[in-house]
PDB file of N, CA and C in Angstrom:
ATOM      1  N   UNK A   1      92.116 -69.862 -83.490  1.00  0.00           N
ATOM      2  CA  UNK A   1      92.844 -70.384 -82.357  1.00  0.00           C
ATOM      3  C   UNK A   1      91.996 -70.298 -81.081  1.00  0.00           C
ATOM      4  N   UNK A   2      90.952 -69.214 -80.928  1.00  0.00           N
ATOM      5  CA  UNK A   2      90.344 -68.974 -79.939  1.00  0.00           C
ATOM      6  C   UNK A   2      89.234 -70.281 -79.810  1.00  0.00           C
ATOM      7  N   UNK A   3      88.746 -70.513 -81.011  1.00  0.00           N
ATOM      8  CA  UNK A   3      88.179 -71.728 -80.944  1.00  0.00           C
ATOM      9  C   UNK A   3      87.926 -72.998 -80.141  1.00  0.00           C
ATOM     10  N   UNK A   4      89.753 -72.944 -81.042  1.00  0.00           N
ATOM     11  CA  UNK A   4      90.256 -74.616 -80.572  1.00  0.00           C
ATOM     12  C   UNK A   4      90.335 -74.924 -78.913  1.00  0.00           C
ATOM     13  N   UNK A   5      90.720 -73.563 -78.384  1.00  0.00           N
ATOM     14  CA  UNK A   5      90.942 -73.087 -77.074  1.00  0.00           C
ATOM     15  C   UNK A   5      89.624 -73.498 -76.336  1.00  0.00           C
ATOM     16  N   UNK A   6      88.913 -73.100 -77.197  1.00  0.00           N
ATOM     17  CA  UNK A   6      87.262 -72.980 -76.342  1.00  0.00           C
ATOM     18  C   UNK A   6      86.956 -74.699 -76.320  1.00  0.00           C
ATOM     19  N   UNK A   7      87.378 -74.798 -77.245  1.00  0.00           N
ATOM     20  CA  UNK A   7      86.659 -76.764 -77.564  1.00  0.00           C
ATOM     21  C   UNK A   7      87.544 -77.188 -76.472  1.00  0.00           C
ATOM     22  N   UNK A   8      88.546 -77.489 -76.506  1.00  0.00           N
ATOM     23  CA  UNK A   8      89.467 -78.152 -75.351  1.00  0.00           C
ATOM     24  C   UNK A   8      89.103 -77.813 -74.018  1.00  0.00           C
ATOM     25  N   UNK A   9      88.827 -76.391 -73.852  1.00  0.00           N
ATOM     26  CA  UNK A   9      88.265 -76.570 -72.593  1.00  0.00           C
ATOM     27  C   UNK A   9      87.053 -77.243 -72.185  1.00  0.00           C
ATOM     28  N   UNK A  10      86.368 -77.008 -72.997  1.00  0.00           N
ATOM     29  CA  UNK A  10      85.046 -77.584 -73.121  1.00  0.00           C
ATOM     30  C   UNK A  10      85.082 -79.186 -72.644  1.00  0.00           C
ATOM     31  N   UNK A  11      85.690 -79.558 -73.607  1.00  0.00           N
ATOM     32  CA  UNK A  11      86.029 -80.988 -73.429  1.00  0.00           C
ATOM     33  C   UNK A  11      87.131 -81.337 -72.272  1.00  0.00           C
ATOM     34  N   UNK A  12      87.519 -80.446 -71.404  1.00  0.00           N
ATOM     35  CA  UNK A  12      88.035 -80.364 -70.354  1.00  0.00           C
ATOM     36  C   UNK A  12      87.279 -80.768 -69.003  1.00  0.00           C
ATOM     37  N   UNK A  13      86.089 -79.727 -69.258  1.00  0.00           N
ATOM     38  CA  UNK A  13      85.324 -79.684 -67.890  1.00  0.00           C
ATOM     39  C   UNK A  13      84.290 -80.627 -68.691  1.00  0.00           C
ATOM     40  N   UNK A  14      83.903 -81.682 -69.866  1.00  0.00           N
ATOM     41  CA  UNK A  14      83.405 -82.666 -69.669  1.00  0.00           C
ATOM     42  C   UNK A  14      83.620 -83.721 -69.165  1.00  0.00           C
ATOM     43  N   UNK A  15      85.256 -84.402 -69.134  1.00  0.00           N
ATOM     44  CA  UNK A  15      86.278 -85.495 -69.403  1.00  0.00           C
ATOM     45  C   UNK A  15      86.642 -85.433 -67.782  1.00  0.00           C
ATOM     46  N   UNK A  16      86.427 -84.585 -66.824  1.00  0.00           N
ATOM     47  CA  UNK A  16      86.957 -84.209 -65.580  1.00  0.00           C
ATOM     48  C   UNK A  16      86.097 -84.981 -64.809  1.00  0.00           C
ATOM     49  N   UNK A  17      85.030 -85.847 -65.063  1.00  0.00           N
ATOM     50  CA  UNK A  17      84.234 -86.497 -64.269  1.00  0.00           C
ATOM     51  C   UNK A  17      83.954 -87.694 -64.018  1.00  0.00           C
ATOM     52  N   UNK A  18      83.635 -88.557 -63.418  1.00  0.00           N
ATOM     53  CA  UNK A  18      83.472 -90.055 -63.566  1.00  0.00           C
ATOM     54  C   UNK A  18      82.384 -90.562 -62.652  1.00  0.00           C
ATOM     55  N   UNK A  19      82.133 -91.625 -62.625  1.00  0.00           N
ATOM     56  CA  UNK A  19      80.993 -92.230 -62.170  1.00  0.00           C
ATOM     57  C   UNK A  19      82.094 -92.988 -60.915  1.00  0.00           C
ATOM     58  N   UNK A  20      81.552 -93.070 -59.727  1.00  0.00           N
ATOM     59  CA  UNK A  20      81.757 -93.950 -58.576  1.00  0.00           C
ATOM     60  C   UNK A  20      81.063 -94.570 -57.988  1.00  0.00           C
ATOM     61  N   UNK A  21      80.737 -95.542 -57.946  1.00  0.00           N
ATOM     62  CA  UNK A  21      79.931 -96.727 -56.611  1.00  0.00           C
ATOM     63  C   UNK A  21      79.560 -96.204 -55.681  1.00  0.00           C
ATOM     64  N   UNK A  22      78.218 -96.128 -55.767  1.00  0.00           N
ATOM     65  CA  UNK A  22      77.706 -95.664 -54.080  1.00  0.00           C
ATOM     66  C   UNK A  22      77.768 -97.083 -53.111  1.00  0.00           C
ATOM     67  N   UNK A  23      78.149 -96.954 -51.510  1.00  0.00           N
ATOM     68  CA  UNK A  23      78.084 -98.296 -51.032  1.00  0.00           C
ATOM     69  C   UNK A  23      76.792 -98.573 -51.173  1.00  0.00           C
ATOM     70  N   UNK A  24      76.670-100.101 -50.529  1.00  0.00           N
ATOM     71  CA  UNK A  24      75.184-100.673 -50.914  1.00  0.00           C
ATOM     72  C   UNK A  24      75.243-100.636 -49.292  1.00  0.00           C
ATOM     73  N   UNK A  25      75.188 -99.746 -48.431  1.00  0.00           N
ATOM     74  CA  UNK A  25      74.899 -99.850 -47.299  1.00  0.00           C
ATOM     75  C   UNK A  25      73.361 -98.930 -47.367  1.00  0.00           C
ATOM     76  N   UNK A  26      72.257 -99.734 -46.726  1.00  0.00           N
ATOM     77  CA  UNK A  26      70.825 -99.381 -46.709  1.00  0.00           C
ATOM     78  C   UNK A  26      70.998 -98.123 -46.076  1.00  0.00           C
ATOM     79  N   UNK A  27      71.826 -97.795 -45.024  1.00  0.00           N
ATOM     80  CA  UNK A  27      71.219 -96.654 -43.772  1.00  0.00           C
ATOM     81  C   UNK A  27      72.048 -95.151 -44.873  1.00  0.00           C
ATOM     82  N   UNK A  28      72.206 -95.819 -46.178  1.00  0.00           N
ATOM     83  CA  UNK A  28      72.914 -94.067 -46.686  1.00  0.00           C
ATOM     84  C   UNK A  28      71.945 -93.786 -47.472  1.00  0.00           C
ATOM     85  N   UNK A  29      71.986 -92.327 -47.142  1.00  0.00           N
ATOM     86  CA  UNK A  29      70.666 -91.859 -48.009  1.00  0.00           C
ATOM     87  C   UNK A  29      71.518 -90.687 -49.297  1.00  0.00           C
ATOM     88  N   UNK A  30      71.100 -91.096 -50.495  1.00  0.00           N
ATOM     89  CA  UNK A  30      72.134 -90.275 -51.653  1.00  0.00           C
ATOM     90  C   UNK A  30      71.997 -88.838 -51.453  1.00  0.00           C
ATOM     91  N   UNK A  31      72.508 -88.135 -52.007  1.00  0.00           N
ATOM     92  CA  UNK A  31      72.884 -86.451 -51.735  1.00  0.00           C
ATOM     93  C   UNK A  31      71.922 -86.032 -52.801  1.00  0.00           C
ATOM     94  N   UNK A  32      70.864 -85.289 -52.460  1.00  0.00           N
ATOM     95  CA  UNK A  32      69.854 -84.966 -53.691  1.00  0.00           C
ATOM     96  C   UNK A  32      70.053 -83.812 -54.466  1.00  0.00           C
ATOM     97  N   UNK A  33      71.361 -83.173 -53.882  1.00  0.00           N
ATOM     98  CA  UNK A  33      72.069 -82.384 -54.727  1.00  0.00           C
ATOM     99  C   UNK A  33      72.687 -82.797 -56.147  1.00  0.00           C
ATOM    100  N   UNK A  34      73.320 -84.188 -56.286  1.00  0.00           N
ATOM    101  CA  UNK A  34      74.350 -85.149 -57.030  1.00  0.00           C
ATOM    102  C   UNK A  34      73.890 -85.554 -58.038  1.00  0.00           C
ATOM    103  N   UNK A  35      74.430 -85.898 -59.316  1.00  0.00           N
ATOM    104  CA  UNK A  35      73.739 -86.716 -60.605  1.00  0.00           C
ATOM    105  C   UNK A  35      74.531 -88.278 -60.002  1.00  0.00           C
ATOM    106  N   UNK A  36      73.344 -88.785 -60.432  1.00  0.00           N
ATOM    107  CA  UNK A  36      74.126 -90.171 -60.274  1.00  0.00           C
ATOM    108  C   UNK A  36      73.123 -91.049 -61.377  1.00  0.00           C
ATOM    109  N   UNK A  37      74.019 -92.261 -61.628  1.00  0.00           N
ATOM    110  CA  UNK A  37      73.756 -93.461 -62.565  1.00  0.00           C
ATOM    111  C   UNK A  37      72.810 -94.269 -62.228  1.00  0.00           C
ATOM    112  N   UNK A  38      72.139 -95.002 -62.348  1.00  0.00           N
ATOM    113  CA  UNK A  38      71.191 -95.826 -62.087  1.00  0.00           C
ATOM    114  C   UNK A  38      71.656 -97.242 -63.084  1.00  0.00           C
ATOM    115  N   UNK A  39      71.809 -98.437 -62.997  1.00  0.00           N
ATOM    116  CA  UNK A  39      72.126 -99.654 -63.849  1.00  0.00           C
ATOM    117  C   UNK A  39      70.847-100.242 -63.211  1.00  0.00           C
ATOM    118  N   UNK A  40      70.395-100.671 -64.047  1.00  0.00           N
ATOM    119  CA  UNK A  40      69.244-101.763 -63.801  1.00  0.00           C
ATOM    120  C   UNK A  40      69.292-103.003 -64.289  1.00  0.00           C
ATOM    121  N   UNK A  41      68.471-104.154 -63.099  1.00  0.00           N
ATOM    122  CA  UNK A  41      68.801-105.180 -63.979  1.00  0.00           C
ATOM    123  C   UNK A  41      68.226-106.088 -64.956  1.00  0.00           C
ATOM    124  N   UNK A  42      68.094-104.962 -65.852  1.00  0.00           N
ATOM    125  CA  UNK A  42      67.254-105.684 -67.480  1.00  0.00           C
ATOM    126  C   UNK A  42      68.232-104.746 -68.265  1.00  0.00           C
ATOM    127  N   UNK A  43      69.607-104.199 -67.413  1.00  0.00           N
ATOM    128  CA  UNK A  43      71.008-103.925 -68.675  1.00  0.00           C
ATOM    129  C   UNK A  43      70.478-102.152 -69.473  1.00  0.00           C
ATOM    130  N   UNK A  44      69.254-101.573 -68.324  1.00  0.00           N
ATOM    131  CA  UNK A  44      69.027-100.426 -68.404  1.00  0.00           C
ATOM    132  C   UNK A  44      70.228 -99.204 -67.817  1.00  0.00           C
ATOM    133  N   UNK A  45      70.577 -98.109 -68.487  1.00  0.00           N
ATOM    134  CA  UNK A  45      70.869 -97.032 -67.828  1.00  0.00           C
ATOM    135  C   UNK A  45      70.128 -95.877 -67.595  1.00  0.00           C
ATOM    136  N   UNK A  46      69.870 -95.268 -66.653  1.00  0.00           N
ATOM    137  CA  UNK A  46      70.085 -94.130 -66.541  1.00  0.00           C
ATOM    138  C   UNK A  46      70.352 -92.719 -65.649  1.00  0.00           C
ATOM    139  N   UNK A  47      70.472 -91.900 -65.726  1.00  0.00           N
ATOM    140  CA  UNK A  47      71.169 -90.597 -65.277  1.00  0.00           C
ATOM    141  C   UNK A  47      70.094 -89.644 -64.721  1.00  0.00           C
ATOM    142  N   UNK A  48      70.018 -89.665 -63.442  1.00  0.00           N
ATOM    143  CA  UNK A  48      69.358 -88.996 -62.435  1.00  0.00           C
ATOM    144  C   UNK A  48      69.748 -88.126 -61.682  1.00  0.00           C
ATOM    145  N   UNK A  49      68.562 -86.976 -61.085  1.00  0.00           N
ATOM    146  CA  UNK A  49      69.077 -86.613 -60.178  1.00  0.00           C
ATOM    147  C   UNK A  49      67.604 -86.531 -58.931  1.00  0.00           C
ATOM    148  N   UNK A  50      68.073 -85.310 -57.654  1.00  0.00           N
ATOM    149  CA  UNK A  50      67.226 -85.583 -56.916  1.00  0.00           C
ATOM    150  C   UNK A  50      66.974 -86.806 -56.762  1.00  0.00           C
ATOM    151  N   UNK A  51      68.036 -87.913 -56.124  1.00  0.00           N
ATOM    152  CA  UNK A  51      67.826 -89.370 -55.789  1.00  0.00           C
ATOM    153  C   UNK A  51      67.209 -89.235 -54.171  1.00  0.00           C
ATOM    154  N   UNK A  52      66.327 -90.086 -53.930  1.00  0.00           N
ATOM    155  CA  UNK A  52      66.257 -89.940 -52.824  1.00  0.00           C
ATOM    156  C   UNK A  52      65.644 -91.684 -52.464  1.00  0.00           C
ATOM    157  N   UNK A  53      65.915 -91.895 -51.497  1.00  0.00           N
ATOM    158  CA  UNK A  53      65.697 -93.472 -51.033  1.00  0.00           C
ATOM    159  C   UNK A  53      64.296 -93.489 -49.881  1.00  0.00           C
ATOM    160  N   UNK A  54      63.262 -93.541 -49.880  1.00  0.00           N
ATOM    161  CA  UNK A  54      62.014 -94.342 -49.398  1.00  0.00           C
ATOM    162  C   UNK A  54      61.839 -95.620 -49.068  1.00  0.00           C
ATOM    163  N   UNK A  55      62.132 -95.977 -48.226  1.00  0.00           N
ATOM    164  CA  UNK A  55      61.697 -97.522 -48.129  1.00  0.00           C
ATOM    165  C   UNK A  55      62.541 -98.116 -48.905  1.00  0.00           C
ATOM    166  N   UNK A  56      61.588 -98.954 -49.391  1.00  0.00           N
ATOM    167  CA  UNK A  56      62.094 -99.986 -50.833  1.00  0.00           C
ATOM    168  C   UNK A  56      61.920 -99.068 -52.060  1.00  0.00           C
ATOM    169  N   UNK A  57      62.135 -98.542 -51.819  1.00  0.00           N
ATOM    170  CA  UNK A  57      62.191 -97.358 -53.685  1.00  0.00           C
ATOM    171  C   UNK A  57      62.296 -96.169 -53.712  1.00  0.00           C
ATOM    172  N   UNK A  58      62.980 -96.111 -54.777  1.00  0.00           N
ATOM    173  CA  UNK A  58      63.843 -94.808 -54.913  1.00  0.00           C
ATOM    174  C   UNK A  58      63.019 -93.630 -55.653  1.00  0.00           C
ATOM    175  N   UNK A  59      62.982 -92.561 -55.587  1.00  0.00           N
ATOM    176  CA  UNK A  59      62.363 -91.424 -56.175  1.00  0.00           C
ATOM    177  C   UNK A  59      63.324 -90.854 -56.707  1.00  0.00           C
ATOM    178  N   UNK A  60      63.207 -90.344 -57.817  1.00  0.00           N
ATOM    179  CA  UNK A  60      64.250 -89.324 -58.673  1.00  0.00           C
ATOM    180  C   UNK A  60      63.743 -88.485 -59.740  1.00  0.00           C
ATOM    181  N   UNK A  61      64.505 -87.628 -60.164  1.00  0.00           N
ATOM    182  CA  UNK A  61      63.779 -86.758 -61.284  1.00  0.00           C
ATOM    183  C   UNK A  61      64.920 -87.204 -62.281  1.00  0.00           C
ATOM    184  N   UNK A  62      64.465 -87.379 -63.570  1.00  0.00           N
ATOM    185  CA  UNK A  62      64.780 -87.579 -64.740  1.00  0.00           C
ATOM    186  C   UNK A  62      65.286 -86.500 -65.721  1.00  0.00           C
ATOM    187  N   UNK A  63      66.130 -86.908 -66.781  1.00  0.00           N
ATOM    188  CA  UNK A  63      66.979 -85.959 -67.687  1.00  0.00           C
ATOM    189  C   UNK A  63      65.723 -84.869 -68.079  1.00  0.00           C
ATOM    190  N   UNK A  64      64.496 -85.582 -68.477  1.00  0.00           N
ATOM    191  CA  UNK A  64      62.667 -84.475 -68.728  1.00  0.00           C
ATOM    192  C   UNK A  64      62.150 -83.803 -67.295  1.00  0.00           C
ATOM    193  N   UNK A  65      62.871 -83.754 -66.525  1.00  0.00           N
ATOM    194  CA  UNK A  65      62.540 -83.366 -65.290  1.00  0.00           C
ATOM    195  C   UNK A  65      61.110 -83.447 -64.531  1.00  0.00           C
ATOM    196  N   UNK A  66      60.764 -84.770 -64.994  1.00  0.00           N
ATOM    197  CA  UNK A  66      59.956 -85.602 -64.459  1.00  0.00           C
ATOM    198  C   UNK A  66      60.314 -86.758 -63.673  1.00  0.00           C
ATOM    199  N   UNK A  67      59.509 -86.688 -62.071  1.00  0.00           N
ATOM    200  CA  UNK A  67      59.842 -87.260 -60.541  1.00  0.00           C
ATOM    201  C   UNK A  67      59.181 -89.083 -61.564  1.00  0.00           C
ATOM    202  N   UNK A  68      60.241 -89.939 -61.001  1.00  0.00           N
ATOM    203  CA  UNK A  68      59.420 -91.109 -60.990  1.00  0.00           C
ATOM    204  C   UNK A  68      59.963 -91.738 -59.617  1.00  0.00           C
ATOM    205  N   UNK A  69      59.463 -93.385 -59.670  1.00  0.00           N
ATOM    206  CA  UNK A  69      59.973 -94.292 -58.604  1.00  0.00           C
ATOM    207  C   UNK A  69      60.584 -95.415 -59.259  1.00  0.00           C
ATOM    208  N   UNK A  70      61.169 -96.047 -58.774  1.00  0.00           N
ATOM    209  CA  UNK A  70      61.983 -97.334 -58.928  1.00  0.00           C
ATOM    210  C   UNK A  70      61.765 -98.107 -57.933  1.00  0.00           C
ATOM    211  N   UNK A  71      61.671 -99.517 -57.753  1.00  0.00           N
ATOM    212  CA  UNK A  71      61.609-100.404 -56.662  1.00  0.00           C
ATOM    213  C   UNK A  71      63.516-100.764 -56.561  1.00  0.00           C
ATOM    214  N   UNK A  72      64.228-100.777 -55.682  1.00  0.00           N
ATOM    215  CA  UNK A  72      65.094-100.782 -55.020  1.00  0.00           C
ATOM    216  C   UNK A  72      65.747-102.161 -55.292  1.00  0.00           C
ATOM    217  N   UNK A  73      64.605-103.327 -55.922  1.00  0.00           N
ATOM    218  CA  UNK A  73      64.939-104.368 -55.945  1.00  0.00           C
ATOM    219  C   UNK A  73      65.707-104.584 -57.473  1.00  0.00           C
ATOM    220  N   UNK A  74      64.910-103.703 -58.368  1.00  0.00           N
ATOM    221  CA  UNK A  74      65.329-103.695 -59.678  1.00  0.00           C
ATOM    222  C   UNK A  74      66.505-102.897 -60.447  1.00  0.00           C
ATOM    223  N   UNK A  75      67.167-102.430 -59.001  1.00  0.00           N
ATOM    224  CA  UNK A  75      68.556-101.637 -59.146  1.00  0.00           C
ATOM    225  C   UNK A  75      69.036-102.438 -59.078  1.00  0.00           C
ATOM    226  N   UNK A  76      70.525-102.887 -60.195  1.00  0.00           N
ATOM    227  CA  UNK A  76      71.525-103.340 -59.622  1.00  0.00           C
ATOM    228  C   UNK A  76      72.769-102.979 -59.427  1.00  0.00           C
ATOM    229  N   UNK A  77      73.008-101.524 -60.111  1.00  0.00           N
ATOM    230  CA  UNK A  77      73.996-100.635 -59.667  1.00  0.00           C
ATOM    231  C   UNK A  77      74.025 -99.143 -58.972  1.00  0.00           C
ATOM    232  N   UNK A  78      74.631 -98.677 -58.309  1.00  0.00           N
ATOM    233  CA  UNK A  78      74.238 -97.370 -58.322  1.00  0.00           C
ATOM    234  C   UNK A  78      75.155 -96.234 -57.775  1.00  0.00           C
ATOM    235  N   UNK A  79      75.454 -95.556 -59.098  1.00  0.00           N
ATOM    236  CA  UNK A  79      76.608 -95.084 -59.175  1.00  0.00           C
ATOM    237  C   UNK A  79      76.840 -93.175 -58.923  1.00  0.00           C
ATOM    238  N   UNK A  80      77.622 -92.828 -58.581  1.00  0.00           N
ATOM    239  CA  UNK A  80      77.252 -91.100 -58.107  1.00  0.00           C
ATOM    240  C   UNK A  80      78.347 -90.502 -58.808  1.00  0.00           C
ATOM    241  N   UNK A  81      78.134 -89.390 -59.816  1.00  0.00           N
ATOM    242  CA  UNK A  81      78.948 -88.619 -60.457  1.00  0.00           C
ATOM    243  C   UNK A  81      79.801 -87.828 -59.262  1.00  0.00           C
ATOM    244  N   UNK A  82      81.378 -87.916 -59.700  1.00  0.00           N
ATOM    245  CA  UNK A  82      82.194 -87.192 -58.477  1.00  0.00           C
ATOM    246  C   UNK A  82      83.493 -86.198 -59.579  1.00  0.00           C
ATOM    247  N   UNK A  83      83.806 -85.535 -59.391  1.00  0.00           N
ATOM    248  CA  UNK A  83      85.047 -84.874 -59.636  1.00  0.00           C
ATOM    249  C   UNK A  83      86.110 -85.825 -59.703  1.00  0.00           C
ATOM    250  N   UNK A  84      86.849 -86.139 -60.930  1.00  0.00           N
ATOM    251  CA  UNK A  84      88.299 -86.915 -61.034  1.00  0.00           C
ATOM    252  C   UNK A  84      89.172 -85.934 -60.829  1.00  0.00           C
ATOM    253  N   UNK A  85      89.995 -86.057 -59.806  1.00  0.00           N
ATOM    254  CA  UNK A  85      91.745 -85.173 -60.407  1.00  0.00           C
ATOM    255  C   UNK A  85      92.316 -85.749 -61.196  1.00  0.00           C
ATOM    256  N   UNK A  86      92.802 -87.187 -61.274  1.00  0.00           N
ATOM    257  CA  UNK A  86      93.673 -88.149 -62.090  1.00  0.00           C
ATOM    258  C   UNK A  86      92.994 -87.966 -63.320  1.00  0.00           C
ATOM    259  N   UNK A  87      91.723 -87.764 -63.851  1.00  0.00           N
ATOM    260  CA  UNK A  87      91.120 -87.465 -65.395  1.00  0.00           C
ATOM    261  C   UNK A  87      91.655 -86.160 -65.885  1.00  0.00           C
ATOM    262  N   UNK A  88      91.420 -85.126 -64.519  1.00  0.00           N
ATOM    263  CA  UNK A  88      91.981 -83.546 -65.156  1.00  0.00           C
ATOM    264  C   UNK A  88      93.544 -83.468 -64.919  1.00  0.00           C
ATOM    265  N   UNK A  89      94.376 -83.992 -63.985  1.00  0.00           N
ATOM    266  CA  UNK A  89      95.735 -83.704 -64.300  1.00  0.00           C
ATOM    267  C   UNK A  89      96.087 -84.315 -65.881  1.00  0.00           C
ATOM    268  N   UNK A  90      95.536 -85.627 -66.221  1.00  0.00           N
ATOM    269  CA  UNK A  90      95.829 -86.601 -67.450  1.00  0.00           C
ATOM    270  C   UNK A  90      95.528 -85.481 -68.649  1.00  0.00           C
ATOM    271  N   UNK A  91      94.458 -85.002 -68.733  1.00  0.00           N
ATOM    272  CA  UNK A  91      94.285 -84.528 -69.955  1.00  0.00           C
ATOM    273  C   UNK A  91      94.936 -83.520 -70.047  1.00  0.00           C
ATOM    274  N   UNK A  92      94.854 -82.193 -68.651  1.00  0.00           N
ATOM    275  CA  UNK A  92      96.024 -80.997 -69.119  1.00  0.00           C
ATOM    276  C   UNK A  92      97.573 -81.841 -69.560  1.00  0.00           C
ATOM    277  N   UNK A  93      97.749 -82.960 -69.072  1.00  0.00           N
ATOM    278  CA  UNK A  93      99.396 -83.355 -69.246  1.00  0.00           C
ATOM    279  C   UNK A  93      99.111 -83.299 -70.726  1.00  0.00           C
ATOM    280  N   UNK A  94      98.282 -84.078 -71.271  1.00  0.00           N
ATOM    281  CA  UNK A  94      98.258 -84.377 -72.618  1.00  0.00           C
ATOM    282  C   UNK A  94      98.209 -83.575 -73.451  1.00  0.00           C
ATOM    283  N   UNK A  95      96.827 -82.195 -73.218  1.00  0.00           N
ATOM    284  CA  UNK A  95      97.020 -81.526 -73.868  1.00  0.00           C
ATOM    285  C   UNK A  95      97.925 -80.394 -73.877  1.00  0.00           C
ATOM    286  N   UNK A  96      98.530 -79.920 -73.310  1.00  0.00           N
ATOM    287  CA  UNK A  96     100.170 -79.812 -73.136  1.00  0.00           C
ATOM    288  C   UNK A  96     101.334 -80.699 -73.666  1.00  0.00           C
ATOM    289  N   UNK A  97     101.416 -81.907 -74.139  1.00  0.00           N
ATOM    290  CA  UNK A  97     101.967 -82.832 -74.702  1.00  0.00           C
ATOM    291  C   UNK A  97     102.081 -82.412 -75.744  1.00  0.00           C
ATOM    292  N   UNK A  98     100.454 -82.263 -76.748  1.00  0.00           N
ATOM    293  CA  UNK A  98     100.045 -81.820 -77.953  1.00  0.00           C
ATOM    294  C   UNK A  98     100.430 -80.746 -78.284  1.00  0.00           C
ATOM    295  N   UNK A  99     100.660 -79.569 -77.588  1.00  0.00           N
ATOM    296  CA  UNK A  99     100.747 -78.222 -77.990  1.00  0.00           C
ATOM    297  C   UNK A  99     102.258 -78.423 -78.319  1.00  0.00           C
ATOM    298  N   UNK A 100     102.626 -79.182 -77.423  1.00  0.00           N
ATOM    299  CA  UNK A 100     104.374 -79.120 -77.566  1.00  0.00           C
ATOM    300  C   UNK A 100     104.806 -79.997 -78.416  1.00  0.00           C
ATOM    301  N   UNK A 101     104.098 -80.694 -79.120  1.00  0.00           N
ATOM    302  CA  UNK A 101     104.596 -81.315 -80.733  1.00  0.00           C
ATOM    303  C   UNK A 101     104.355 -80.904 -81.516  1.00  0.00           C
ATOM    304  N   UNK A 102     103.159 -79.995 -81.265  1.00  0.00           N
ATOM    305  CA  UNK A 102     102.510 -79.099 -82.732  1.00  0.00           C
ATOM    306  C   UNK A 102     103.418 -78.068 -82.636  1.00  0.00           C
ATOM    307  N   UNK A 103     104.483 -77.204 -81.740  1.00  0.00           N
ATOM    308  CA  UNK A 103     104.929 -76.363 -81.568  1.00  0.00           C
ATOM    309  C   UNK A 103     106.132 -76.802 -82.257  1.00  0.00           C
ATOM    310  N   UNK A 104     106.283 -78.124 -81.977  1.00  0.00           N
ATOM    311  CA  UNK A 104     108.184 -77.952 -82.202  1.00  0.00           C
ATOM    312  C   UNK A 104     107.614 -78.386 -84.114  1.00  0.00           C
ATOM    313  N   UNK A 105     106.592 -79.381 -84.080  1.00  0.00           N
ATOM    314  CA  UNK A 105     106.455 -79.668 -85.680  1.00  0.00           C
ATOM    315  C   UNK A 105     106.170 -78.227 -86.277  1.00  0.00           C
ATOM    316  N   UNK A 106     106.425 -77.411 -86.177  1.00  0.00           N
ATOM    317  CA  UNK A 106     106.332 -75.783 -86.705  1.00  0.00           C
ATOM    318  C   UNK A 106     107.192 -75.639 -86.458  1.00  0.00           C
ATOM    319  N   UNK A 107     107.576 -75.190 -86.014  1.00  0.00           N
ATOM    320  CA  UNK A 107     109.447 -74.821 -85.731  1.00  0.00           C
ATOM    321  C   UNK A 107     110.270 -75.211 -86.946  1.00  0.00           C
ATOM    322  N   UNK A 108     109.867 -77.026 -87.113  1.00  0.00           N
ATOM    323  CA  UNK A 108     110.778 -77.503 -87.542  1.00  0.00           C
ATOM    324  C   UNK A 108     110.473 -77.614 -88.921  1.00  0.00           C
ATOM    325  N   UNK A 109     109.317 -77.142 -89.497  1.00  0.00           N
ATOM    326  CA  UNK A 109     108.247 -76.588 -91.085  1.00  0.00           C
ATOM    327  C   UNK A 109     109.483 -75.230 -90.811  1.00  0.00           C
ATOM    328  N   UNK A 110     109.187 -74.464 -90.050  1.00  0.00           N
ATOM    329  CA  UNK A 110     109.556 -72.844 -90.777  1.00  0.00           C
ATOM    330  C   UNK A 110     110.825 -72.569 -91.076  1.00  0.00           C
ATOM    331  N   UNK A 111     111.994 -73.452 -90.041  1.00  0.00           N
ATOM    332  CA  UNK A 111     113.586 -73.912 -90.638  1.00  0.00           C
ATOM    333  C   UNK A 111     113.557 -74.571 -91.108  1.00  0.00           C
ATOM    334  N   UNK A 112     113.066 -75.302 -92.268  1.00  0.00           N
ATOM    335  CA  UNK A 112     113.299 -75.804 -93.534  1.00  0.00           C
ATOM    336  C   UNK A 112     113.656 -77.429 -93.173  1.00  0.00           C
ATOM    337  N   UNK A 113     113.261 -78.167 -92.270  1.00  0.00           N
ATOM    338  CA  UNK A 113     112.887 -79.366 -91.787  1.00  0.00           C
ATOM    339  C   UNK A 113     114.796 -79.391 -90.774  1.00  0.00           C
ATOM    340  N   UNK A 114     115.801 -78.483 -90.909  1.00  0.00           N
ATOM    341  CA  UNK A 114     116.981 -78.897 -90.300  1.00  0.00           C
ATOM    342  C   UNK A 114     117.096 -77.847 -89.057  1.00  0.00           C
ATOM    343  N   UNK A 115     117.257 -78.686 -87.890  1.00  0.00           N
ATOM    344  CA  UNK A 115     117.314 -78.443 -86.536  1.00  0.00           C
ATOM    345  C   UNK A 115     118.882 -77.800 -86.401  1.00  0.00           C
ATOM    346  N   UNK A 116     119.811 -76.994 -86.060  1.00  0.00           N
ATOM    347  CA  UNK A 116     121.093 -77.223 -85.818  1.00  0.00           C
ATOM    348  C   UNK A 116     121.003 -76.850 -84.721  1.00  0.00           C
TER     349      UNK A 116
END
């Protein structure tokens, strides 16, 4: 049981996150604290951090934690990992949902399938 406990959370504080749109306003410079997405346009992804904006191109360090550059032109999305509430209220509802059908479907195994 301690397990299952551990996995759900687990998959708790994975499922709690989402990707958001950075504006495409030039004068913002990304938070080099932040993971964020990168979409490119040859239908590439990937997941950076230490973003930082230069000119026309971007510097970042990679999942190998190796710094590269990007030209600015060949971005066409660019997206910044943020904290969901609406992902983490959804899943505790749910998994709370679950506990409480697996609970009553036991209940209703150990009295002999009749509720009175």
């Amino acid at each position: 049981m301690k397990t299952l406990a551990s996995i759900l959370a687990l998959l708790f504080l994975v499922n709690c996150y989402s990707y958001k749109a950075v504006s495409d306003n030039t004068s913002t410079v990304p938070d080099i604290d932040k993971t964020y997405e990168i979409s490119l346009k040859n239908n590439e992804k990937m997941r950076v951090t230490d973003l930082r904006k230069d000119g026309d191109q971007y510097t970042y360090t990679n999942k190998d934690g190796q710094t590269a550059l990007i030209s600015t032109d060949s971005v066409l999305l660019l997206r910044e990992k943020k904290f969901s509430y609406g992902k983490t209220i959804g899943l505790v509802a749910g998994a709370v949902g679950v506990v409480v059908i697996i609970a009553a479907g036991m209940a209703v195994a150990e009295f002999g399938g009749a509720i009175q």
